[in-house]
N, C-alpha and C. Protein backbone atom coordinates (compact mmCIF):
# COMPACT_ATOMS: atom_id res chain seq x y z
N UNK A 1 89.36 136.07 116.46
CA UNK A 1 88.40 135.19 117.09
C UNK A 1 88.43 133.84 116.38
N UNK A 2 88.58 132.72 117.17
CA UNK A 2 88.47 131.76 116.50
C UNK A 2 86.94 130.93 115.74
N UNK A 3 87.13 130.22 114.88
CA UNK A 3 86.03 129.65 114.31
C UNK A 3 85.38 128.87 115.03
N UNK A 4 85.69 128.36 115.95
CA UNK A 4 84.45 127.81 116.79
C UNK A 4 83.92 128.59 117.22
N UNK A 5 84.06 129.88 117.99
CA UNK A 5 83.09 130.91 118.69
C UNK A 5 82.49 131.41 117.71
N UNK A 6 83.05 131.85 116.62
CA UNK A 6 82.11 132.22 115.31
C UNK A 6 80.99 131.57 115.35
N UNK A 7 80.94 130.21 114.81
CA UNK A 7 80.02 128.97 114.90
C UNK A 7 79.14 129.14 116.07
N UNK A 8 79.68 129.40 117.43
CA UNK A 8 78.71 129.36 118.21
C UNK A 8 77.53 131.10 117.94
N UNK A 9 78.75 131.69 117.66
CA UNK A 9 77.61 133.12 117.45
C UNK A 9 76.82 132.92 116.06
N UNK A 10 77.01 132.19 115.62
CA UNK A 10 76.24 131.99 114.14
C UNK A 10 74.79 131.56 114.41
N UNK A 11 74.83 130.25 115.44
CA UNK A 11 74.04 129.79 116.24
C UNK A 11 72.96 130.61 117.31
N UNK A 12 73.47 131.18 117.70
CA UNK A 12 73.12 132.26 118.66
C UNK A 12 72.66 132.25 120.25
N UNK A 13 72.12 132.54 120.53
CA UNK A 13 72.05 132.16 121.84
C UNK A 13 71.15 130.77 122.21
N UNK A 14 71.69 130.22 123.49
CA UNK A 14 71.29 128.63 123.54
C UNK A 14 69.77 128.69 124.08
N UNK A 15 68.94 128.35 123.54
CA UNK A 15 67.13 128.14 123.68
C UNK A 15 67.18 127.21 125.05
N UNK A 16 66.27 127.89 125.32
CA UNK A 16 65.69 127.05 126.94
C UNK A 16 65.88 125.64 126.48
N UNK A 17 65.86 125.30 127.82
CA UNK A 17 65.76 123.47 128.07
C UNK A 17 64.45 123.27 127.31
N UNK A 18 63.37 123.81 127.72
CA UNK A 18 61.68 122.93 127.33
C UNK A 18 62.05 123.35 125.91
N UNK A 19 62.68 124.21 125.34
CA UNK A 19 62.70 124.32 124.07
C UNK A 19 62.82 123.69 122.69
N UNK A 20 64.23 123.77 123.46
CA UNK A 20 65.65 123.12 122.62
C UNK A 20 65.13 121.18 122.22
N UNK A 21 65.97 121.18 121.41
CA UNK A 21 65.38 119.93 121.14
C UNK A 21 67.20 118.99 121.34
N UNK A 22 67.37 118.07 122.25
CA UNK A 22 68.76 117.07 122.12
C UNK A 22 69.49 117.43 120.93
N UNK A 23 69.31 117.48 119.83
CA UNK A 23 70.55 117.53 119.07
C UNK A 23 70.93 118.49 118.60
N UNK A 24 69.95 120.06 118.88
CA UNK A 24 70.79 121.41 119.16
C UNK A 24 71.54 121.01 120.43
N UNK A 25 71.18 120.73 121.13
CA UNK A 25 71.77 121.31 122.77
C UNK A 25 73.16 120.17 122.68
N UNK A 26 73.11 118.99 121.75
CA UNK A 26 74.37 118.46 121.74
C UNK A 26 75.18 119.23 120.55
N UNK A 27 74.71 119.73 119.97
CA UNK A 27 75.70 120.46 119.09
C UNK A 27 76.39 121.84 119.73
N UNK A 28 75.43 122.62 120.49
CA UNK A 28 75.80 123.69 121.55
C UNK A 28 77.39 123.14 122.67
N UNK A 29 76.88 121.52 123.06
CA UNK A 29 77.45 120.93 123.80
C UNK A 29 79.06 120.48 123.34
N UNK A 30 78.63 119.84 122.02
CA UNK A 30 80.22 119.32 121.54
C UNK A 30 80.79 120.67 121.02
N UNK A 31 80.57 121.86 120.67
CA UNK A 31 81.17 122.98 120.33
C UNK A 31 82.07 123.94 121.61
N UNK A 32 81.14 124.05 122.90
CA UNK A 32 82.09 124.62 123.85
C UNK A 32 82.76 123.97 124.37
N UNK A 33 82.87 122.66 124.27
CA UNK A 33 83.40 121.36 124.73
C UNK A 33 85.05 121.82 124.07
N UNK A 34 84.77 121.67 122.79
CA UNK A 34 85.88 121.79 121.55
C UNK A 34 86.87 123.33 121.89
N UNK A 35 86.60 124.19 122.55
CA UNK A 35 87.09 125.50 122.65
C UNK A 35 88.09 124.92 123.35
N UNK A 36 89.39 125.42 123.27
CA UNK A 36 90.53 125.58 124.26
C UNK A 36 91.00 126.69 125.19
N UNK A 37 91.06 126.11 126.35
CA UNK A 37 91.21 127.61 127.15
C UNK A 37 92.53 127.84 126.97
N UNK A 38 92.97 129.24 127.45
CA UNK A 38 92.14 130.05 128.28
C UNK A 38 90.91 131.04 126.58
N UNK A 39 90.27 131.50 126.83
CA UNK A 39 89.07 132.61 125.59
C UNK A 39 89.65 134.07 125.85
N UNK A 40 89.73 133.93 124.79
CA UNK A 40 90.17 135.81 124.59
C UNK A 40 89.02 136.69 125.61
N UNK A 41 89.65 138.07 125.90
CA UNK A 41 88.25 138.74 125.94
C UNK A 41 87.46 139.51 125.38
N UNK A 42 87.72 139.21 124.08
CA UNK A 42 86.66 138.99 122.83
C UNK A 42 85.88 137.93 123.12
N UNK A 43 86.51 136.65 122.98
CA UNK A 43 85.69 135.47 122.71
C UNK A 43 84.74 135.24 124.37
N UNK A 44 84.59 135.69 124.68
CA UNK A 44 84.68 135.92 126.41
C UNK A 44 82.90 136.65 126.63
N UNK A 45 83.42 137.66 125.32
CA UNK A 45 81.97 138.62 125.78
C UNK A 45 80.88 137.92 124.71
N UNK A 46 81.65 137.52 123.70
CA UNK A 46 80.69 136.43 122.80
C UNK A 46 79.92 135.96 123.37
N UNK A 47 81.22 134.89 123.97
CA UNK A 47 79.90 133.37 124.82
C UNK A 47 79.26 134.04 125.73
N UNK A 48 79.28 135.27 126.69
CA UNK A 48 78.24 135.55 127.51
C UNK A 48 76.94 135.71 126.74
N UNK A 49 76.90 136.15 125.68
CA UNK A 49 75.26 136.38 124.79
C UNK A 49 74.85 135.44 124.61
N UNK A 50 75.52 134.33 124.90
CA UNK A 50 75.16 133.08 124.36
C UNK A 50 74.05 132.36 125.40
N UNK A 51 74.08 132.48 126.71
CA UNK A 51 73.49 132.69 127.59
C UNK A 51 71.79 132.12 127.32
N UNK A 52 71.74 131.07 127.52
CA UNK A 52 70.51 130.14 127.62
C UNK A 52 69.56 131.23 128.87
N UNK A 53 68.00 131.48 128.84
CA UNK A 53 67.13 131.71 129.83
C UNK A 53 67.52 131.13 130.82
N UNK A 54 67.48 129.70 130.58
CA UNK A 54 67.58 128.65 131.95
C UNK A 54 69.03 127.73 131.81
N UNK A 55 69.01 126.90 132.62
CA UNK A 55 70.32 126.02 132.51
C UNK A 55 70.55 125.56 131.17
N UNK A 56 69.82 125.35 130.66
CA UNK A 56 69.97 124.34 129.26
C UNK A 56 70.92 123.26 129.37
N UNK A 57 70.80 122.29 130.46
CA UNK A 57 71.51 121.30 130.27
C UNK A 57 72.70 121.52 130.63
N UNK A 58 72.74 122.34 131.88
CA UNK A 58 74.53 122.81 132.42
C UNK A 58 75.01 123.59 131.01
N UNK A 59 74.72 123.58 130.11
CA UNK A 59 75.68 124.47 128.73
C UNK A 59 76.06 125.56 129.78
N UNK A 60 75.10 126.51 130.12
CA UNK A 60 75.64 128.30 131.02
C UNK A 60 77.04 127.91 131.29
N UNK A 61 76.85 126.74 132.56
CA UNK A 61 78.01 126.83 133.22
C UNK A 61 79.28 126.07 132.51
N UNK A 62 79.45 125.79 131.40
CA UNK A 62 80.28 125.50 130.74
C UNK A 62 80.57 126.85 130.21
N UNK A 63 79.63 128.21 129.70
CA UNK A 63 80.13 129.29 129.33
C UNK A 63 81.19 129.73 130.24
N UNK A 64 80.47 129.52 131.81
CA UNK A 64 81.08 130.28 132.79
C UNK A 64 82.36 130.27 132.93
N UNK A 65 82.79 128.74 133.03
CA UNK A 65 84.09 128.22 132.89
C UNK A 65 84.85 129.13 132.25
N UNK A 66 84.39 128.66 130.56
CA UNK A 66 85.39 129.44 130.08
C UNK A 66 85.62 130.87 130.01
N UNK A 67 84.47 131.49 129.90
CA UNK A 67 84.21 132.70 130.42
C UNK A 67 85.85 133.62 131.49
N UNK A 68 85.84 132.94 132.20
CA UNK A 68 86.51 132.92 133.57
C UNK A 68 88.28 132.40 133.64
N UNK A 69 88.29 132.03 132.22
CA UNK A 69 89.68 131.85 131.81
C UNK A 69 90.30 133.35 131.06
N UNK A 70 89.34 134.34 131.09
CA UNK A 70 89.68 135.27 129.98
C UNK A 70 91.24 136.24 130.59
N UNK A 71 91.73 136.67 129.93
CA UNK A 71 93.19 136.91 130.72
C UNK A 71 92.48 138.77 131.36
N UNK A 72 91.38 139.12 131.54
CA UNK A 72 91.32 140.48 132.12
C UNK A 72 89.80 140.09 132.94
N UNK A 73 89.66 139.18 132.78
CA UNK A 73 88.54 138.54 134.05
C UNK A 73 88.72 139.00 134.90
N UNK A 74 87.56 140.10 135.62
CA UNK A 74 85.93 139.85 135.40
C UNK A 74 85.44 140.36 133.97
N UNK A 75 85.63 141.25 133.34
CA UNK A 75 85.35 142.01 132.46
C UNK A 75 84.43 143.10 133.33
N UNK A 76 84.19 143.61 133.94
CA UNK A 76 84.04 144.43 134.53
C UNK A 76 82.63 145.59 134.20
N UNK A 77 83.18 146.25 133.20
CA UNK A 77 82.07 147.19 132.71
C UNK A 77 81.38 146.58 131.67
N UNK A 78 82.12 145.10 130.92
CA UNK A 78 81.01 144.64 129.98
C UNK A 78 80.14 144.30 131.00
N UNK A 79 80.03 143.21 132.04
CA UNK A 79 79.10 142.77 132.38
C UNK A 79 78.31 143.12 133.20
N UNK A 80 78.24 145.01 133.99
CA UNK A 80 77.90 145.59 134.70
C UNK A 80 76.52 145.98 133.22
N UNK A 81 77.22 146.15 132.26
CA UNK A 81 76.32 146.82 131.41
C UNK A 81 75.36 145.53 130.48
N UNK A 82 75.40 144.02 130.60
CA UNK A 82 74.43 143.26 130.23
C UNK A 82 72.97 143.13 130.78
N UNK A 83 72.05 142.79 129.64
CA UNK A 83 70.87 142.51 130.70
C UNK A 83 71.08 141.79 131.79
N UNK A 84 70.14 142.05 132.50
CA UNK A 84 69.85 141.13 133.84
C UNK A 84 69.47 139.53 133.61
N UNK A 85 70.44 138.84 133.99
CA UNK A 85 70.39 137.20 133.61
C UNK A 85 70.50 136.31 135.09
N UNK A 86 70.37 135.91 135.38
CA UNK A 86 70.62 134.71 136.16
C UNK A 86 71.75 133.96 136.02
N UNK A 87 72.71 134.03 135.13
CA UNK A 87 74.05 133.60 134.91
C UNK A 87 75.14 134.67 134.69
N UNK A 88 74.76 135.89 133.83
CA UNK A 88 75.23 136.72 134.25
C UNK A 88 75.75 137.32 135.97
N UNK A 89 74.62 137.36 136.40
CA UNK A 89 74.46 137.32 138.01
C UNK A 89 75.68 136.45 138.78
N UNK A 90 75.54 134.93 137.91
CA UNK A 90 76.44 134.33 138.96
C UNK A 90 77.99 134.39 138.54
N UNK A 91 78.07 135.05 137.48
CA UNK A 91 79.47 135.53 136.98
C UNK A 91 79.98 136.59 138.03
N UNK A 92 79.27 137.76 138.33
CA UNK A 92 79.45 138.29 138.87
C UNK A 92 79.74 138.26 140.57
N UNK A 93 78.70 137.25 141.27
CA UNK A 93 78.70 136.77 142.55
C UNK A 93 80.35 135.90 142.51
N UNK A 94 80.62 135.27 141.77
CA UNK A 94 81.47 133.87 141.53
C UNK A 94 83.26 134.96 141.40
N UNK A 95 82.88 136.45 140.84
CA UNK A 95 84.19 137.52 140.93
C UNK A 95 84.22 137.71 142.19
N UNK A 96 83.05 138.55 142.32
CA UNK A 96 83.57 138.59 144.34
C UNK A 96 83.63 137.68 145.28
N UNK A 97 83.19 136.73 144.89
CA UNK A 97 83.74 135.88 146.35
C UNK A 97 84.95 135.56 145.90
N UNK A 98 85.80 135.41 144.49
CA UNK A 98 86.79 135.40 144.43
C UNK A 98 87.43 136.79 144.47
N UNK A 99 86.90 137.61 145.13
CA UNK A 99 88.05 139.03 145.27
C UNK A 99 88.40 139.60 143.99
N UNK A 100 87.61 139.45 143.49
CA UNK A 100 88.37 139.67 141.92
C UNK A 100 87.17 141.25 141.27
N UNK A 101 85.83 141.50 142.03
CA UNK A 101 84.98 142.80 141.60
C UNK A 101 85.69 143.55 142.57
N UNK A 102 85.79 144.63 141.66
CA UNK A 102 86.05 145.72 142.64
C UNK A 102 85.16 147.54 142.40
């Protein structure tokens, strides 16, 4: 696993928008920014925990992205077996309309 995803799990998961204060959410920001795709699927099930309540500033869907580069995408039974999220969710919606849940 590389040291940036470390860093981000060190961090831990991204705090709501009303939360978070600008210069976590830019440090959240310049860190998944910094990742190179495609993410292992190790580094893959990481950033899903990472998973803000709410948008936090588009961050989710920067997980998603990379998320979605993982070379065995969808991940399948990890993410059948995560809590119930609202981004989770659209990981899943975003496999089947790409044909890709089965």
């Amino acid at each position: 696993m590389r040291d940036i995803i470390r860093e981000l799990i060190r961090l831990g998961p991204i705090p709501s928008y009303s939360e978070a204060t600008s210069e976590i959410l830019d440090q959240y920001s310049d860190l998944l920014e910094s990742i190179e795709k495609p993410v292992t699927d190790e580094e893959a099930k990481e950033l899903i925990i990472l998973f803000s309540p709410d948008d936090a500033g588009d961050l989710n869907y920067a997980i998603i992205h990379l998320v979605e580069t993982s070379p065995n995408w969808p991940l399948q039974d990890f993410l059948t077996n995560q809590p119930n999220s609202e981004f989770v969710e659209v990981l899943i919606n975003r496999a089947k309309r790409g044909g890709l849940w089965k």
